[in-house]
Protein backbone atom coordinates (compact mmCIF):
# COMPACT_ATOMS: atom_id res chain seq x y z
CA UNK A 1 4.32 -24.62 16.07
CA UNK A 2 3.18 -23.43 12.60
CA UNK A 3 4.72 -25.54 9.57
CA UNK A 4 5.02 -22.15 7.81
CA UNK A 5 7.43 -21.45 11.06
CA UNK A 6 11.13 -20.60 9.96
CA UNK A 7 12.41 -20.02 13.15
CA UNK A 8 11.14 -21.89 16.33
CA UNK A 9 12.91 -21.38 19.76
CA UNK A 10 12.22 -23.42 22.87
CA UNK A 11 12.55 -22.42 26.55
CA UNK A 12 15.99 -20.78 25.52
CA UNK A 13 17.84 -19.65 28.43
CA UNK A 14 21.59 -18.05 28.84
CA UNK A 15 23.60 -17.42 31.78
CA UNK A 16 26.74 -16.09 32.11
CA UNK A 17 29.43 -17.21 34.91
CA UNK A 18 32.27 -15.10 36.28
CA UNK A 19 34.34 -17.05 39.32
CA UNK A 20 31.56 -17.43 41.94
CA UNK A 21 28.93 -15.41 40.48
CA UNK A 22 26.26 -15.52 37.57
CA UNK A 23 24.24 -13.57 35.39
CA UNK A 24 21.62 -14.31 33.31
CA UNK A 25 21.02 -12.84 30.08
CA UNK A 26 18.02 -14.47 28.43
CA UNK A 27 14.98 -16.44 30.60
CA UNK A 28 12.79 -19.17 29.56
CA UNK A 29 12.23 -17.64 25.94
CA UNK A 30 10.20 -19.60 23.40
CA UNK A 31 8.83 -17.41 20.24
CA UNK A 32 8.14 -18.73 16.70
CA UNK A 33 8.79 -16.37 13.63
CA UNK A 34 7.13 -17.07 10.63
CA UNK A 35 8.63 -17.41 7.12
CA UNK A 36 9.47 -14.16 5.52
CA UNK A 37 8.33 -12.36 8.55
CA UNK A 38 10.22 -9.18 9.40
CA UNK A 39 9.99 -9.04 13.27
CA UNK A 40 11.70 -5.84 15.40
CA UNK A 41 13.29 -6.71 19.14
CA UNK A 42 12.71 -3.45 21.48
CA UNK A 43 13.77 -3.51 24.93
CA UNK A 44 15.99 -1.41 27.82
CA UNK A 45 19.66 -1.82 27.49
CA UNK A 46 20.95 -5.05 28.77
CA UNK A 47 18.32 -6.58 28.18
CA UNK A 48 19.76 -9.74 26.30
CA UNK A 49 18.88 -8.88 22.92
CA UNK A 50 22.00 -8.39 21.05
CA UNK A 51 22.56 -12.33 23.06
CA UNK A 52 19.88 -13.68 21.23
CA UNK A 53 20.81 -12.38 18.01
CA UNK A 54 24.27 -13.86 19.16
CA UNK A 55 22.90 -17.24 19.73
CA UNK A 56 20.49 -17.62 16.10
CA UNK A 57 24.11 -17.06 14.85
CA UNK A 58 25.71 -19.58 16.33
CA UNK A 59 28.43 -17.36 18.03
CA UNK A 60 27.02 -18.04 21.76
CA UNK A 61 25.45 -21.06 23.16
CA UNK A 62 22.23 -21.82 25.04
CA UNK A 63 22.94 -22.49 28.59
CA UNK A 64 19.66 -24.39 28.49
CA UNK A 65 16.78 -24.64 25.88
CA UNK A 66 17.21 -24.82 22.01
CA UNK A 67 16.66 -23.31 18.88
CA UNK A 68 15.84 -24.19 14.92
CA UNK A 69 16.11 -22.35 11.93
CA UNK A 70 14.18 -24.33 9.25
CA UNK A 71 16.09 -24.42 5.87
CA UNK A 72 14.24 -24.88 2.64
CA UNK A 73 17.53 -25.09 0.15
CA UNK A 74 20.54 -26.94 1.02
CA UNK A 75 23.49 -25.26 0.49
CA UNK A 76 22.62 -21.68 1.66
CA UNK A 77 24.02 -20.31 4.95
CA UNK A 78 21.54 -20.26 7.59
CA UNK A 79 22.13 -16.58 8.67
CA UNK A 80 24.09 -13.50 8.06
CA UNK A 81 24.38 -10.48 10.94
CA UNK A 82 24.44 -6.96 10.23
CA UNK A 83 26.12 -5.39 12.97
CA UNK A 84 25.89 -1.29 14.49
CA UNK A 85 29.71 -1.11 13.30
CA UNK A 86 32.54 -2.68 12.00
CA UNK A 87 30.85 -4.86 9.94
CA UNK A 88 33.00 -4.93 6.91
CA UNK A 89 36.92 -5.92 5.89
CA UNK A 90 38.67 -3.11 5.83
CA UNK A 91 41.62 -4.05 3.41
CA UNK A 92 39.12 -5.13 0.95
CA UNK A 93 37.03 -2.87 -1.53
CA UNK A 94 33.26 -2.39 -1.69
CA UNK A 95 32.84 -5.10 -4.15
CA UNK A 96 35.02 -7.38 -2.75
CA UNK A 97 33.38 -7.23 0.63
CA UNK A 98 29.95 -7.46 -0.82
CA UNK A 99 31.44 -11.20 -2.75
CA UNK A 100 33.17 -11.98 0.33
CA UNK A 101 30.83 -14.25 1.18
CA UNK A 102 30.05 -15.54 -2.24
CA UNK A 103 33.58 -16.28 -2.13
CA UNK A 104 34.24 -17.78 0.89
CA UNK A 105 31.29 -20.57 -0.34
CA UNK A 106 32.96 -20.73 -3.92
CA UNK A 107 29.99 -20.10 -5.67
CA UNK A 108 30.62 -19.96 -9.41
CA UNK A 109 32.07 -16.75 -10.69
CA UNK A 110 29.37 -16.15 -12.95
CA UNK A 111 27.12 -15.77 -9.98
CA UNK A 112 29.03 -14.15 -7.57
CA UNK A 113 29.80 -11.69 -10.08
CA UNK A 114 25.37 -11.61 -10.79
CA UNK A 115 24.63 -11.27 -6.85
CA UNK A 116 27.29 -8.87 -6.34
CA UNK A 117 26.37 -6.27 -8.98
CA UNK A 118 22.81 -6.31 -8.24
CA UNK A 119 23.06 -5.28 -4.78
CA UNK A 120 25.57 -3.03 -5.29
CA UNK A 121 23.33 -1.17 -7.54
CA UNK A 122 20.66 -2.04 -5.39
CA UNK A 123 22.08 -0.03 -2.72
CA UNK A 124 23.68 2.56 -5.13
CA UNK A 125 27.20 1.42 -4.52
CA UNK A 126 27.75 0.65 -8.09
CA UNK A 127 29.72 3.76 -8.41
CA UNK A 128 31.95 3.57 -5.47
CA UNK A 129 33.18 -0.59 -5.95
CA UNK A 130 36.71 0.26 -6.22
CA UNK A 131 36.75 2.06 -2.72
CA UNK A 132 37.74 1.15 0.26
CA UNK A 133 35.99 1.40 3.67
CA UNK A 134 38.30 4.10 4.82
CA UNK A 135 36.78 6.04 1.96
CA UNK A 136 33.43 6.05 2.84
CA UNK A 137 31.08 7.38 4.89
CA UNK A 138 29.02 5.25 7.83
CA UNK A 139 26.14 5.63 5.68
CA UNK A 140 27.68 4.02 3.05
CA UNK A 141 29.60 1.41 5.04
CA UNK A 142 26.33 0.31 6.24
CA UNK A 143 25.07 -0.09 2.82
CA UNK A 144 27.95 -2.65 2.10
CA UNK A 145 27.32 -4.60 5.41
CA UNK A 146 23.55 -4.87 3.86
CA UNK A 147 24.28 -5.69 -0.03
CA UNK A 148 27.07 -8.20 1.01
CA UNK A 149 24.41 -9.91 3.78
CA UNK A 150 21.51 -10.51 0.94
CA UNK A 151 24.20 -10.84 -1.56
CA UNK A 152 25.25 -13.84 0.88
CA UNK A 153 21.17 -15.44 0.35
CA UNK A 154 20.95 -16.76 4.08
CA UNK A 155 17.73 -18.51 5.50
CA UNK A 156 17.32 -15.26 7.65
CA UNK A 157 18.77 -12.00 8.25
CA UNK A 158 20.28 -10.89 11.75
CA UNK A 159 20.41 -7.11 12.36
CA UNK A 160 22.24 -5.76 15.43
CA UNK A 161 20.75 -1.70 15.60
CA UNK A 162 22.39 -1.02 12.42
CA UNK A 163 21.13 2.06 11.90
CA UNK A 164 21.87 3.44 15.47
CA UNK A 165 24.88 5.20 15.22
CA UNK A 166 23.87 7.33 11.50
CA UNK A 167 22.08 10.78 11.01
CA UNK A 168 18.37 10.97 10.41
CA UNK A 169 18.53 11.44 6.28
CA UNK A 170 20.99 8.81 6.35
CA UNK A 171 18.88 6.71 8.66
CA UNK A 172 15.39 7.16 6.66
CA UNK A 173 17.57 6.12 3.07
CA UNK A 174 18.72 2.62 4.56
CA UNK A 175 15.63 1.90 6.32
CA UNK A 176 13.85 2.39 2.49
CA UNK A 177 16.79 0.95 0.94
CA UNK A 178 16.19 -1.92 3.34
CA UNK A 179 12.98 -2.31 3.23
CA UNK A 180 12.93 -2.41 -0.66
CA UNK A 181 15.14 -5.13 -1.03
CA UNK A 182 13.53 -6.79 1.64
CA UNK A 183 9.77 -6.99 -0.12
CA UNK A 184 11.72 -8.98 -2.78
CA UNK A 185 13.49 -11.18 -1.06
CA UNK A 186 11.04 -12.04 1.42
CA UNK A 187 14.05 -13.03 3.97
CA UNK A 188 13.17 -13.67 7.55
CA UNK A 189 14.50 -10.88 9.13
CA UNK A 190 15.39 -10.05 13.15
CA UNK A 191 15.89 -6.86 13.70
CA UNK A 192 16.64 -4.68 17.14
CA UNK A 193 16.54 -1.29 17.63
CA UNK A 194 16.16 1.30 20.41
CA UNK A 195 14.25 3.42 18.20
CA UNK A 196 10.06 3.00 18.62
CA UNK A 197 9.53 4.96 14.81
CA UNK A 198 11.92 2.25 13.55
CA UNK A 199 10.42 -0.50 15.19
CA UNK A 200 6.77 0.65 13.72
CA UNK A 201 7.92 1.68 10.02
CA UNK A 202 10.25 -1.96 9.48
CA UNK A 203 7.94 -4.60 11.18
CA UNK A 204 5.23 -6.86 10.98
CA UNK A 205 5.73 -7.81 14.78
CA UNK A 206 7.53 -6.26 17.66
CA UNK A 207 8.63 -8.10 20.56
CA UNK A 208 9.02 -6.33 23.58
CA UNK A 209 11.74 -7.79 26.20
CA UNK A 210 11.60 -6.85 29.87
CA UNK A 211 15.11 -5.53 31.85
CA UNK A 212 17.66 -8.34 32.71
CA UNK A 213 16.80 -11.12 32.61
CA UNK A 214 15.60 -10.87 29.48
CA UNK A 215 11.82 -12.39 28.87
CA UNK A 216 9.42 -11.63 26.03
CA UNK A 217 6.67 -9.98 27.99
CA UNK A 218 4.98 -8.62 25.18
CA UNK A 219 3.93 -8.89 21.04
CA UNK A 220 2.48 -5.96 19.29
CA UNK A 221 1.42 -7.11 15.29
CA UNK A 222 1.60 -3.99 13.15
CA UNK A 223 -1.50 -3.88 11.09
CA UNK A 224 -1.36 -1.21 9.07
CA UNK A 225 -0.52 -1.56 5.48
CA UNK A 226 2.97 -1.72 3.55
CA UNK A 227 4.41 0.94 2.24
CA UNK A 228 4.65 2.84 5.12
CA UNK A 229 6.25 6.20 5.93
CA UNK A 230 7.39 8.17 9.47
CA UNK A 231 4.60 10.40 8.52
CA UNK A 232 2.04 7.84 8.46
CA UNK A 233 3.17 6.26 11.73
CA UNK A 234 3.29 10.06 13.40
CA UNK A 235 -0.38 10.45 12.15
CA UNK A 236 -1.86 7.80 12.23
CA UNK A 237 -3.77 7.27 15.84
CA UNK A 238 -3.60 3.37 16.29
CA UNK A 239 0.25 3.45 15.64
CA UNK A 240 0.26 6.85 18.05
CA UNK A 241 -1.22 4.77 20.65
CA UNK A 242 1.40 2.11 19.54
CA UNK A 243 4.16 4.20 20.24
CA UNK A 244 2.91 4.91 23.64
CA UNK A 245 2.60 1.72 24.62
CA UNK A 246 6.03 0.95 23.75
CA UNK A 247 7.33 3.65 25.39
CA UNK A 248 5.55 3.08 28.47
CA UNK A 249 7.09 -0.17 28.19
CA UNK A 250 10.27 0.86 28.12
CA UNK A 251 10.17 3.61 31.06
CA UNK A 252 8.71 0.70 33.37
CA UNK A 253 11.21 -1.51 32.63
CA UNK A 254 13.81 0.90 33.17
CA UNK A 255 12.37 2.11 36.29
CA UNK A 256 12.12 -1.35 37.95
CA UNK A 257 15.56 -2.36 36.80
CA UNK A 258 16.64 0.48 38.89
CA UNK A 259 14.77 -0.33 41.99
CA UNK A 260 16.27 -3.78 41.81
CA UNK A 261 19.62 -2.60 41.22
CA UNK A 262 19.17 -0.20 44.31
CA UNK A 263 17.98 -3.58 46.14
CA UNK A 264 20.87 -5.23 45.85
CA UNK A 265 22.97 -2.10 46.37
CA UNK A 266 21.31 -1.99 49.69
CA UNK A 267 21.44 -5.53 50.29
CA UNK A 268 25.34 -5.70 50.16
C-alpha cells in the first residue's frame, strides 16, 4: 500500500446472521484511499455501502478482514458521518450542534468558539445560530450536519447520500458549499450517492459495487479538472461516456440481482 495511503482496508468481509440463516453484506473488499482524496461509492440498493461506511465508523464490525485509518495528529477523532437525515440534536440550536462535538472533546472555548463561527459562516448559517432544527429547512439542516462534521476536524469524512432526499437548487448549493470547504481542508472524504452527476461533479475516484454481496468490481478516476460544474460533466464527451458506463453498471447489476432473487424464489 502507498505511504501517502490514509485509509487501507484488507479482505473486509460482513455477514449478517438471523436464527439459522445468513446474509452477507460486504465480500472480500480491500481498497486503499489516498490522503485528501475525495472518493464517491455508487452501487444498486443493498448493496452494502451504507455497511461500509458503518464499519470506517466503528458502529459495525468486520465479520472477517480489517481496516486502518492512518492518523497524522493525535488527539483528533478519526471520523465524523454525515447522514441522509436526522443528523442533528434537535433540542439544541444551530450553533450548539455545530460545537457539539467541540464540546463533547472539551476543546478550549476559545477554539470551539473559532471552529464554530467559521463554518457557520462558511455554510451561511451565521444568521440563523439561535434556531432550532424544527425551524429550518432540510437544506439548511444539512448544512449544520456538514459545518458541525469539519467543525469536528476528523482524519476523514463519512457521507451517507446526504444530499438524497433535497430539491435540485438546494442540492447544487451544498454540493458547492461542500466542495468549497472541502478544497481547504483537504479531508479524506467517502462519499455515496445514487446519483451518477453527483458522483462525477464531487470525486476524484468512483468505486462501483456490484448487487449483494457487495464487491468492488470497478474504479473509474475522474480526470478532468477542478472546478467543475453539471454543465461541464453534461458536455463534456469523456465524462458522457462516463456516465454511461456507470449507468450500464448499475442496470446490470440490478438486472442480475433479480434473476438471482427469482432463483431462489424458484428454488424454494
Amino acid at each position: 500500500m502507498s505511504k501517502e495511503a490514509k485509509i487501507e482496508i484488507r479482505q473486509l468481509t460482513k455477514a449478517f446472521y438471523k436464527k439459522q440463516s445468513s446474509v452477507t453484506a460486504l465480500d472480500d473488499i480491500s481498497l486503499s484511499i489516498a490522503d485528501g482524496e475525495f472518493v464517491c461509492i455508487v452501487g444498486p440498493s443493498g448493496c452494502g455501502k451504507t455497511t461500509l461506511l458503518r464499519i470506517l465508523a466503528g458502529l459495525e464490525q468486520p465479520s472477517v478482514g480489517e481496516f486502518e485509518i492512518h492518523s497524522d495528529q493525535e488527539g483528533r477523532p478519526l471520523q465524523s458521518m454525515v447522514f441522509q437525515e436526522r443528523g442533528i440534536i434537535p433540542w439544541l440550536t444551530v450553533k450548539e450542534n455545530v460545537a457539539f462535538g467541540l464540546k463533547m472533546r472539551k476543546m478550549p472555548k476559545s477554539i470551539i468558539r473559532e471552529r464554530t463561527e467559521y463554518y457557520l459562516k462558511k455554510t451561511g448559517l451565521d444568521r440563523f445560530s439561535h434556531l432550532y432544527p424544527k425551524e429550518l429547512s432540510g437544506g439548511m439542516k444539512q448544512r449544520v450536519s456538514i459545518a458541525r462534521a469539519f467543525a469536528n476536524d476528523p482524519e476523514i469524512l463519512l457521507m451517507d447520500e446526504p444530499f438524497a432526499a433535497l430539491d435540485e437548487q438546494n442540492k447544487f448549493i451544498l454540493q458547492e458549499e461542500l466542495l468549497s470547504i472541502w478544497a481547504e481542508t483537504k479531508k479524506t472524504v467517502i462519499f455515496i450517492t445514487h446519483s451518477i452527476d453527483e458522483a462525477l461533479l464531487l470525486g476524484d475516484r468512483i468505486l462501483l459495487m456490484s448487487a449483494q454481496p457487495g464487491k468492488i468490481i470497478e474504479q473509474i478516476h475522474i480526470k478532468t479538472p477542478r472546478p467543475r460544474t453539471i454543465e461541464d460533466i453534461r458536455k463534456d464527451p469523456v465524462m458522457a461516456a462516463q456516465f454511461v458506463d456507470i449507468w450500464n453498471h448499475l442496470q446490470d447489476e440490478v438486472q442480475r440481482s433479480r434473476k438471482e432473487i427469482d432463483r431462489k424464489g424458484e428454488k424454494t
